[in-house]
Protein backbone atom coordinates (compact mmCIF):
# COMPACT_ATOMS: atom_id res chain seq x y z
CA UNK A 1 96.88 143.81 137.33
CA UNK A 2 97.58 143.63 133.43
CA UNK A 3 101.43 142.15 133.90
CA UNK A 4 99.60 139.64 136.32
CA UNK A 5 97.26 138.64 133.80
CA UNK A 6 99.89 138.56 130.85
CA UNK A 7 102.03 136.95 133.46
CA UNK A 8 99.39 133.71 134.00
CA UNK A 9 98.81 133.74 130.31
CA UNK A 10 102.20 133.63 129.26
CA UNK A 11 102.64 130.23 131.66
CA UNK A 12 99.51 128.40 131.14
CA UNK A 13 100.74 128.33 127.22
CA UNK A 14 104.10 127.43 127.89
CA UNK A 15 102.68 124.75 130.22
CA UNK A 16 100.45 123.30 127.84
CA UNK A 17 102.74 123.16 125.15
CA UNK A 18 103.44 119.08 124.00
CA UNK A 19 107.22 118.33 123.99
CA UNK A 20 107.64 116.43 120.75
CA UNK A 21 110.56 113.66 120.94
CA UNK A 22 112.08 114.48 117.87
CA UNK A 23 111.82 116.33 114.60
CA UNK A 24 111.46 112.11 113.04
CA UNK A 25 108.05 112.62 114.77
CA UNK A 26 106.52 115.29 112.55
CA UNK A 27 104.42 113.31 110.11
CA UNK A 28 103.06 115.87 107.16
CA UNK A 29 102.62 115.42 103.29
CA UNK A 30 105.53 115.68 101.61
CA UNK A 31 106.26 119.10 100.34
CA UNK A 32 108.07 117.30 97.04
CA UNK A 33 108.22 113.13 96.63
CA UNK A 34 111.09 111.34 95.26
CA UNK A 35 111.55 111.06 91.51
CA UNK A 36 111.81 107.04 91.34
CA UNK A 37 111.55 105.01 88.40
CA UNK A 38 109.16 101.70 88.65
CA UNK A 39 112.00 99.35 90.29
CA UNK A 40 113.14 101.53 92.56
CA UNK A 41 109.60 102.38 93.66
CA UNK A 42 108.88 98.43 94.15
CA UNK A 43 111.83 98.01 96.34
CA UNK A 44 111.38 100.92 98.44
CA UNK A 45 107.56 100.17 98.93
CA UNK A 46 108.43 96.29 100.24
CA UNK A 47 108.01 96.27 104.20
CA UNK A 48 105.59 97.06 106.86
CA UNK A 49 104.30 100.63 106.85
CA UNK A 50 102.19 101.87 110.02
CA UNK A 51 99.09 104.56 108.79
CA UNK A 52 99.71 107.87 110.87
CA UNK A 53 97.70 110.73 108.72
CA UNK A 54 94.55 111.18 106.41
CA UNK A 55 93.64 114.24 104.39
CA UNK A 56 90.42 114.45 102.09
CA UNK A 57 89.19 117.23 99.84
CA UNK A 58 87.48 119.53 102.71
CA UNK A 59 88.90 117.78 105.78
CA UNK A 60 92.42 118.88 106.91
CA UNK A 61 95.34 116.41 107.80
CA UNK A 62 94.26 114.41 111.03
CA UNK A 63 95.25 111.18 112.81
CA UNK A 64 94.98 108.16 112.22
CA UNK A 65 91.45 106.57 114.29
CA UNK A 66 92.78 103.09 114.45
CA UNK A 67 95.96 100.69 113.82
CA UNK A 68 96.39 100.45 110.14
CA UNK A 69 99.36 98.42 108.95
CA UNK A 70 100.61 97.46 105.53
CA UNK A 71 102.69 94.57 104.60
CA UNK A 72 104.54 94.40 101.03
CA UNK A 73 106.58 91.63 100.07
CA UNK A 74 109.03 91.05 97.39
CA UNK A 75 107.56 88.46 95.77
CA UNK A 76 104.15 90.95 95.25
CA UNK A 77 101.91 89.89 97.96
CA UNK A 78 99.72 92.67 100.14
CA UNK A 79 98.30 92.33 103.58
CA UNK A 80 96.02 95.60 104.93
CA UNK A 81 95.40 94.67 108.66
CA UNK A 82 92.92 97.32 111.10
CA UNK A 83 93.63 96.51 114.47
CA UNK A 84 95.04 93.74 113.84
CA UNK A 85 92.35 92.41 111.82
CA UNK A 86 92.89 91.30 107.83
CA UNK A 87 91.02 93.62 106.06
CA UNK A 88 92.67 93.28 101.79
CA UNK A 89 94.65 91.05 100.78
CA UNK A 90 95.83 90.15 97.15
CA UNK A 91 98.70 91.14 95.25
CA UNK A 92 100.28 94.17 93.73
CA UNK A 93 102.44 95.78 91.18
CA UNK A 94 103.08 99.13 90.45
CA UNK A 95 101.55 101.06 87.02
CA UNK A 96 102.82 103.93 85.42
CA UNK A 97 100.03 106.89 85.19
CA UNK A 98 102.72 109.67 83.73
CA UNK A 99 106.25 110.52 83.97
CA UNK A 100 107.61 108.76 86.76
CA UNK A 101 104.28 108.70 88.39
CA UNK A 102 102.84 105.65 89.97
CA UNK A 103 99.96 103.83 91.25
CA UNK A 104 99.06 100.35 92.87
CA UNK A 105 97.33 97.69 90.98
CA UNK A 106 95.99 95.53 93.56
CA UNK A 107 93.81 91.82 93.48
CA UNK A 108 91.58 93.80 96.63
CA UNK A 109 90.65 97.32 96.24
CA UNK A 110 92.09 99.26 99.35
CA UNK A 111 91.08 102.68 100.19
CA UNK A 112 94.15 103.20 102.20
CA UNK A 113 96.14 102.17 98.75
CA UNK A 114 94.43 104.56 96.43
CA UNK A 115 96.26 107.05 94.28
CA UNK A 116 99.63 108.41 93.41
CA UNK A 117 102.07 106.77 95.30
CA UNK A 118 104.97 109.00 96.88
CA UNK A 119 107.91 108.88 99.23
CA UNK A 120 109.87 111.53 101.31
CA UNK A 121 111.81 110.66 104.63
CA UNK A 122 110.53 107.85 106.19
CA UNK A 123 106.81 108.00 104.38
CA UNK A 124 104.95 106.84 101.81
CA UNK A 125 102.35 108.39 100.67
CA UNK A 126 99.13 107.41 99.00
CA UNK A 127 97.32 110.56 97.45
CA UNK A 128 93.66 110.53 95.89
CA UNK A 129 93.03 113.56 96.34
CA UNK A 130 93.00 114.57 92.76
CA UNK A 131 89.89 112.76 91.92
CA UNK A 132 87.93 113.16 95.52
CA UNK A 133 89.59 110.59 97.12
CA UNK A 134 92.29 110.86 100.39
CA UNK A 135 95.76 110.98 101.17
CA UNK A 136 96.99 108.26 103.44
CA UNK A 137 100.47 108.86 104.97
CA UNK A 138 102.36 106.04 106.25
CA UNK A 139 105.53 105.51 108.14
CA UNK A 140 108.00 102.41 107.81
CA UNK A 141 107.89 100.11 110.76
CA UNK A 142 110.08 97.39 108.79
């Protein structure tokens, strides 16, 4: 009766494990960023980047609720869209706070935008943390 038991445990876990596609598809904070200097920050922020995670002071790392995507140009125009729908707009440029560390200036305050900036595999990261705030974590879609 036990190893029957054990036996239905055992399968209803390995049955309800979630396949993941590929290792790519493990989104968590970076354990260490990349040391960039201002320019190289600039250029690597410039695309579209699709929110995945959030993280605030007493809530652990969860999904994202809704479609949050980020556009950065060149030129140092923003676009935050929810769903599709413009939510900031303005332009940006990036500020030293410390030793190759950086932060966003922006024209429209962004929540999603606050806070150190960081990158590590395909992410960027924005982390307010430090002063209350979230972390945001991004992936690149362009």
């Amino acid at each position: 009766m036990k190893a029957l038991f054990l036996s239905i445990i055992f399968f209803a876990t390995i049955i309800s494990c979630k396949k993941t596609n590929s290792p790519t598809e493990i989104i968590e904070p970076c354990p260490v960023v990349e040391n960039l200097d201002s320019a190289s920050t600039s250029q690597k922020l410039v695309g579209t980047w699709l929110w995945r995670k959030q993280a605030c002071m007493l809530v652990p790392l969860r999904d994202a609720d809704k479609e949050v995507k980020v556009k950065f140009s060149s030129t140092g125009n923003f676009t935050v869209t929810e769903n599709s729908i413009v939510v900031a707009q303005g332009t940006w440029v990036i500020r030293s706070v410390g030793t190759n560390k950086w932060r966003l200036n922006l024209s429209s305050y962004s929540s999603y935008l606050a806070g150190f900036v960081g990158f590590c595999n395909n992410q960027v990261e924005f982390d307010e943390r430090i002063i209350d705030g979230c972390l945001h974590i991004f992936t690149r879609v362009t």
